[in-house]
Protein backbone atom coordinates (compact mmCIF):
# COMPACT_ATOMS: atom_id res chain seq x y z
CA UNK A 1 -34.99 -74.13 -25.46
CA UNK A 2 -37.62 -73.17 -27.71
CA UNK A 3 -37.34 -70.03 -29.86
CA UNK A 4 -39.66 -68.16 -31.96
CA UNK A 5 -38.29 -65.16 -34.39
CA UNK A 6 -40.63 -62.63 -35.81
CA UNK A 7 -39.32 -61.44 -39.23
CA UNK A 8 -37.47 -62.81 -41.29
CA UNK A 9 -35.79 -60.25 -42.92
CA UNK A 10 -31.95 -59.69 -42.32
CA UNK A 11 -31.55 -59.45 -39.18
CA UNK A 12 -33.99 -62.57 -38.73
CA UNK A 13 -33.02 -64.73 -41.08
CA UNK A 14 -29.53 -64.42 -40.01
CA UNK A 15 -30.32 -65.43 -36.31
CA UNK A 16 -32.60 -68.55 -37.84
CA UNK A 17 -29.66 -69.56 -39.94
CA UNK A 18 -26.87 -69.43 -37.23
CA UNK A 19 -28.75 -71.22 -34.64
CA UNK A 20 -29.03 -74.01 -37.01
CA UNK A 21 -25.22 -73.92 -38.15
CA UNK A 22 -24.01 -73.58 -34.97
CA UNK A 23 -25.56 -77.04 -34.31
CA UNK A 24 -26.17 -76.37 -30.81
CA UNK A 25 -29.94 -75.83 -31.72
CA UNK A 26 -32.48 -78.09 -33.50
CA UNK A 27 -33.85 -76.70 -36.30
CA UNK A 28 -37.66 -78.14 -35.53
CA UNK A 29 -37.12 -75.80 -32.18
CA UNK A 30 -37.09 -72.86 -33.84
CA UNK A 31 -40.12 -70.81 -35.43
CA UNK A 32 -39.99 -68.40 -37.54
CA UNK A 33 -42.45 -65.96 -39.14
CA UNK A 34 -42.50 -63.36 -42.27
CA UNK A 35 -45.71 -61.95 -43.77
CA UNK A 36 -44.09 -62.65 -47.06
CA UNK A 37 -44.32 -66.34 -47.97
CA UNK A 38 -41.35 -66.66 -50.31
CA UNK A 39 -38.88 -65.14 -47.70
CA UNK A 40 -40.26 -68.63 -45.83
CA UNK A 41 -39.14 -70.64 -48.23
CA UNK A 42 -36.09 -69.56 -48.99
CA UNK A 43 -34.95 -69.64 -45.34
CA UNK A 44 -36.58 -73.15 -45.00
CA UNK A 45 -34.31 -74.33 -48.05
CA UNK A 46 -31.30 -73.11 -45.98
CA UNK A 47 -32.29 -74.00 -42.80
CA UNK A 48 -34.32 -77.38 -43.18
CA UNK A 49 -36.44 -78.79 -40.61
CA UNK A 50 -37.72 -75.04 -39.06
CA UNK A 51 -41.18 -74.01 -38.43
CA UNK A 52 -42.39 -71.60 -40.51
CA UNK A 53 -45.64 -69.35 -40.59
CA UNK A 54 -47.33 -66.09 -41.99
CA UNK A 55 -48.77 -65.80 -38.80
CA UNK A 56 -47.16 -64.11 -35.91
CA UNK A 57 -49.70 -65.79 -33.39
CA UNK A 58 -48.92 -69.32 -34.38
CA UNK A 59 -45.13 -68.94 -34.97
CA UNK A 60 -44.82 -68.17 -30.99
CA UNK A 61 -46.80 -70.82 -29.70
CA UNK A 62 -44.98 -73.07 -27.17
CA UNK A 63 -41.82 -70.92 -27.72
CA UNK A 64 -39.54 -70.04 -24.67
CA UNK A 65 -37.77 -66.93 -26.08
CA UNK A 66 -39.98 -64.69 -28.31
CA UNK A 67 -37.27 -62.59 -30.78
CA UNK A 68 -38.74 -59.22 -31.99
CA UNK A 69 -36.88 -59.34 -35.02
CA UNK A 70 -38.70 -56.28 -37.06
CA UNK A 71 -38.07 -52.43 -37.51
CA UNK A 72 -38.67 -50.04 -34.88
CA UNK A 73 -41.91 -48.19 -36.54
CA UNK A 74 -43.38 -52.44 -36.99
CA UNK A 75 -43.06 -53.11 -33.10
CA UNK A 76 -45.49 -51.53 -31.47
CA UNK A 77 -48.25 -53.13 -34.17
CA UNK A 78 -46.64 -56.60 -33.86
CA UNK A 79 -46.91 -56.48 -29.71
CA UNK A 80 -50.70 -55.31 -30.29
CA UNK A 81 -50.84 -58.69 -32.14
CA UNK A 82 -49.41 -60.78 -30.40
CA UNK A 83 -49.61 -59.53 -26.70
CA UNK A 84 -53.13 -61.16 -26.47
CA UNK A 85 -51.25 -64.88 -27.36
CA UNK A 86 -48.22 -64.45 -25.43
CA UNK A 87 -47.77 -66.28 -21.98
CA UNK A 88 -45.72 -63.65 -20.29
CA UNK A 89 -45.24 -65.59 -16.95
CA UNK A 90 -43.48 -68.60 -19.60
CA UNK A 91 -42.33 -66.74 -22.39
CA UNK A 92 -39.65 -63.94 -22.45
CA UNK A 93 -39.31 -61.34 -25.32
CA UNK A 94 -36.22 -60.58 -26.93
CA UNK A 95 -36.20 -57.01 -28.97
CA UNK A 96 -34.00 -56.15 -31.47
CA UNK A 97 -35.48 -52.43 -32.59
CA UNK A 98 -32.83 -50.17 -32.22
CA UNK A 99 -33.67 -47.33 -30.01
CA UNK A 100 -36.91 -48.84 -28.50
CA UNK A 101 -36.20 -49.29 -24.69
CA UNK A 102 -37.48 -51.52 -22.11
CA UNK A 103 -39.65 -49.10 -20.54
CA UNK A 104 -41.07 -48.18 -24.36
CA UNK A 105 -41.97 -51.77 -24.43
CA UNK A 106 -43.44 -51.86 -21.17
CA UNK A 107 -45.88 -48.96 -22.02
CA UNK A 108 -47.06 -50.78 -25.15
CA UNK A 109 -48.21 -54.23 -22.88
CA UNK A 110 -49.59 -51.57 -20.31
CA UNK A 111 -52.62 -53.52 -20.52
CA UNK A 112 -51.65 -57.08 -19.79
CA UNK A 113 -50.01 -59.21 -17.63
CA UNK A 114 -47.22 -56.95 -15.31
CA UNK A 115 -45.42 -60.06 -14.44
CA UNK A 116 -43.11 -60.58 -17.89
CA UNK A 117 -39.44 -60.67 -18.73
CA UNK A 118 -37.90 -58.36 -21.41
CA UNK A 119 -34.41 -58.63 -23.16
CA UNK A 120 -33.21 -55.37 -25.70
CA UNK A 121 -30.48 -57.12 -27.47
CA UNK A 122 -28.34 -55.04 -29.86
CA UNK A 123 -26.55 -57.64 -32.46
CA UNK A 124 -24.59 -55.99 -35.71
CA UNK A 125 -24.34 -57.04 -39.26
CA UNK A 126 -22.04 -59.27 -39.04
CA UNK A 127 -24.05 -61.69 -37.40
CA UNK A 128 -24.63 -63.27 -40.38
CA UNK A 129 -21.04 -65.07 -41.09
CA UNK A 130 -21.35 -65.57 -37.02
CA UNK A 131 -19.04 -62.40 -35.71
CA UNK A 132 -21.35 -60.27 -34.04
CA UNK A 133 -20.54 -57.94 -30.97
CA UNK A 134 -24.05 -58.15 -29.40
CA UNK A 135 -25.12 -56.42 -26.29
CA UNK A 136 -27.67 -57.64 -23.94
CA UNK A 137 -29.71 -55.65 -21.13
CA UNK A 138 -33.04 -57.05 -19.60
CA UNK A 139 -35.56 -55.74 -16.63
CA UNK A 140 -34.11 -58.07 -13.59
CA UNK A 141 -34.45 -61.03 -15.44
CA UNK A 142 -33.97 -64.58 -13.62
CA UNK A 143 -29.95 -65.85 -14.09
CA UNK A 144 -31.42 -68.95 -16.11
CA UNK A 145 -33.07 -66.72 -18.80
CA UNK A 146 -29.97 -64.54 -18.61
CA UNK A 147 -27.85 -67.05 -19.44
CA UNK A 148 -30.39 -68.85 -22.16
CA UNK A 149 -30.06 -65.67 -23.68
CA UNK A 150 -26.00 -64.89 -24.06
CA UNK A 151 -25.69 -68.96 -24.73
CA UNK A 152 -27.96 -67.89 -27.92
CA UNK A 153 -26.12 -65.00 -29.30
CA UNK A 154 -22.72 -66.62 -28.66
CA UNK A 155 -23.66 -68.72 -31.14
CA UNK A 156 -23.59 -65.24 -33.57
CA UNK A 157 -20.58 -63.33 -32.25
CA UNK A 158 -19.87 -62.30 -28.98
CA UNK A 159 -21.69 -61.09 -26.60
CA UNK A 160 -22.26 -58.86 -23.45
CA UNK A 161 -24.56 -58.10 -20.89
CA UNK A 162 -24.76 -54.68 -20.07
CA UNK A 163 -26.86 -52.20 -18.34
CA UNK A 164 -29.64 -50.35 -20.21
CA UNK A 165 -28.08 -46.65 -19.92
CA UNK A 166 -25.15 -48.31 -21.86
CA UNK A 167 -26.87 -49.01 -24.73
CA UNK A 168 -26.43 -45.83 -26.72
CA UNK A 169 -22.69 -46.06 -26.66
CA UNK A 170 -22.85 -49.78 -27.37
CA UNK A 171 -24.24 -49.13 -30.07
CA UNK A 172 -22.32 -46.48 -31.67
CA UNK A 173 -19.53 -48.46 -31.26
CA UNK A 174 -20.20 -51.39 -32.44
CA UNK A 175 -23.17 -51.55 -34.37
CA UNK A 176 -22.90 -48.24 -36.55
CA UNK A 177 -18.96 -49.20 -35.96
CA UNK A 178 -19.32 -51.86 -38.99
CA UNK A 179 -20.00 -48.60 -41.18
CA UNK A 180 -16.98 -47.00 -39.86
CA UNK A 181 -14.48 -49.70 -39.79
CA UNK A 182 -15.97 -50.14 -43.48
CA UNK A 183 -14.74 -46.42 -44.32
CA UNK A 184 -11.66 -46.89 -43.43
CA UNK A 185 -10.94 -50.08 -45.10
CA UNK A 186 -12.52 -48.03 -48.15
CA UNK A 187 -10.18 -45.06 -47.49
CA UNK A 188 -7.11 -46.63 -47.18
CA UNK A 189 -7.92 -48.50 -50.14
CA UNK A 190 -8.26 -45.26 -52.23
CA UNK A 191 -5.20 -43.70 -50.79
CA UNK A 192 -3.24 -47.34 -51.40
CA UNK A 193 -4.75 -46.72 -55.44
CA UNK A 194 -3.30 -43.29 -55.61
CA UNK A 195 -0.13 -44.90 -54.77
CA UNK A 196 -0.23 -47.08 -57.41
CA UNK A 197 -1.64 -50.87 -55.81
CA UNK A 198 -4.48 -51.96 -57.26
CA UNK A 199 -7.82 -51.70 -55.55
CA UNK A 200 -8.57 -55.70 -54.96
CA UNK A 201 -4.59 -55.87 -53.84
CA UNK A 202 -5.29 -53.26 -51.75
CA UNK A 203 -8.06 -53.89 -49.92
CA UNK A 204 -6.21 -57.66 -49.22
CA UNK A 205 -3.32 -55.95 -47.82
CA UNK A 206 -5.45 -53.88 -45.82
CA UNK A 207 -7.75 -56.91 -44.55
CA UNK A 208 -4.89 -58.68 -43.67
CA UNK A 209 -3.37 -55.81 -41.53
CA UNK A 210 -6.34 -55.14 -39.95
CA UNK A 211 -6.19 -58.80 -39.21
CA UNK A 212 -2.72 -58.86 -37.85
CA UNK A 213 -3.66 -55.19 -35.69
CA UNK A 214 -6.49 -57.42 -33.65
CA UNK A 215 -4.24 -60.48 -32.71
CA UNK A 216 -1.28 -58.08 -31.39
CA UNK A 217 -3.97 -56.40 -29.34
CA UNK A 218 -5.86 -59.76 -28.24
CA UNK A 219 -3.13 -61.82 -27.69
CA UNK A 220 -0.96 -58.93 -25.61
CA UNK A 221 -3.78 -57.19 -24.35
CA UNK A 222 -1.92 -54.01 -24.42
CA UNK A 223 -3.07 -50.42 -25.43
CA UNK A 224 -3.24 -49.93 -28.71
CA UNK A 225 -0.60 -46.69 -28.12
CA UNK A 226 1.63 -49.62 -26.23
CA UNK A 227 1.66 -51.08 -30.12
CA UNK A 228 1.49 -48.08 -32.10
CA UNK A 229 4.84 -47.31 -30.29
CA UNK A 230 7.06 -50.30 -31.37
CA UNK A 231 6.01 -48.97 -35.68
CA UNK A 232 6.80 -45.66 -34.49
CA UNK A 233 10.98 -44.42 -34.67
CA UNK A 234 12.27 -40.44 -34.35
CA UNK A 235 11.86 -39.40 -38.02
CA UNK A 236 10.30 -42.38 -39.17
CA UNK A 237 7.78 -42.46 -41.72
CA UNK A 238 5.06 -44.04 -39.60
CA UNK A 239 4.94 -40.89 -37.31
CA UNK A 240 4.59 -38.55 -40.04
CA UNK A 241 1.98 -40.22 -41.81
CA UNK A 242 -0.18 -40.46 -37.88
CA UNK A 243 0.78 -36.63 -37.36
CA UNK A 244 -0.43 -36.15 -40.76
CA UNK A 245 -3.93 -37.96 -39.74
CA UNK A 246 -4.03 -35.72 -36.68
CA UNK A 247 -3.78 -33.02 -38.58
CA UNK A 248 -6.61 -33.64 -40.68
CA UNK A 249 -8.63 -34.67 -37.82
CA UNK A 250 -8.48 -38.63 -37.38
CA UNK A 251 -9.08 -39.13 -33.86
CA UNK A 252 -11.10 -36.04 -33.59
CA UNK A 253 -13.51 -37.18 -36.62
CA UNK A 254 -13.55 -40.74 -34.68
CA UNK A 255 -14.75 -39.16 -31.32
CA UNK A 256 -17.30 -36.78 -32.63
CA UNK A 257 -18.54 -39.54 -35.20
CA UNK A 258 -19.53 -42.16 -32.22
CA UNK A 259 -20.62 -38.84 -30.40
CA UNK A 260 -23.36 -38.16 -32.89
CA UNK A 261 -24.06 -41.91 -33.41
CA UNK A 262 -25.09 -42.65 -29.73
CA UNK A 263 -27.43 -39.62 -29.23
């Protein structure tokens, strides 16, 4: 599998770089392109042995999987450069511009070949240290490209493929959901201070809770109420402090937040 990433920002640079870790892909099959030359050569000092251009048009030459790696507003000029080059019945793009659908993308090749394959993946930041929760949706593409596709983002995280109508939600949840696991780490942490723990003690404690929380839940598969039961005893301290939270909103603020996220 041959793969060809234009941009090589964030986003691109950690897809380039995770491939290559992950060992499962050759670094002289993957291209990658940036208009800005030193952003080049600092990824080809990390990743050595990739293919690197300025030019869009030569990075996706021979590539299997084209990766749209670039902001939403950049998208619809890098398809009107590279839509002339690209070998739609061959190669398959792979978008990554939050809130650009298939259909959007569709519209823009209006005026070449009908007969092409188009993923919208959805990745978050942590990507980059290989823990993404990436979603996948595609216009009827073929099983084999389907499953080209989720074998190259496991390699980042995990993934799912998911219907296009979904995507919205998906990403509330887990894309802006970084931000807001973030905030809470970062609000506990300040509440843990006015308690009297230091802030770098605190936010350890709190990683490593957060750590233990997942593994109950993975490992028993239960509802996290099942859990939040066993920490919870008739005039215990752990149900005032959650009726507390209630009171100031917590689950409410939660809802509304992914609410206002995935419009």
């Amino acid at each position: 599998m041959k793969i060809s990433v234009i941009g090589g920002g964030n986003m691109g640079s950690a897809i380039v770089s995770g491939l290559v870790s992950s060992g499962n892909f050759a670094a002289s099959d993957i291209s990658v392109s940036s208009p800005r030359q030193s952003t080049l050569d600092a990824l080809s000092a990390l990743c050595p042995g990739i293919n690197t251009s300025t030019d869009n048009r030569t990075a996706i030459k021979g590539a299997d999987y084209i990766i749209l790696a670039v902001k939403p507003w950049v998208l619809p000029a890098v398809l009107e450069e590279i839509a002339p080059a690209v070998a739609f019945r061959d190669q398959s793009l792979v978008s990554l511009a939050a809130g650009i659908t298939i259909a959007d993308i569709s519209e823009m090749l209006h005026r070449y070949s009908s007969d092409r394959t188009i993923f919208r993946v959805i990745p978050n930041t942590a990507m980059s240290v290989g823990a993404s929760m990436t979603f996948i949706c595609h216009d009827n593409a073929s099983d084999d490209k389907v499953n080209d596709i989720v074998t190259l983002f496991d390699q980042l995280g995990s993934t799912a493929v998911i219907e296009e109508r979904l995507i919205g939600a998906a990403t509330a949840l887990c894309s802006c959901g970084i931000a807001y696991v973030m905030r809470y780490v970062r609000a506990a942490t300040e509440g843990a201070v006015e308690l009297g723990i230091y802030p770098a003690k605190a936010q350890e404690y709190m990683l490593a809770t957060m750590k233990g929380a997942i593994k109950l839940l993975e490992s028993t598969g239960n509802n996290p109420e099942c859990e939040i039961d066993k920490v919870t005893t008739p005039g215990g301290i752990t149900i005032k402090g959650l009726n507390a939270m209630e009171r100031a909103g917590f689950t409410t603020a939660v809802i509304e937040g992914l609410k206002a996220s995935a419009k």
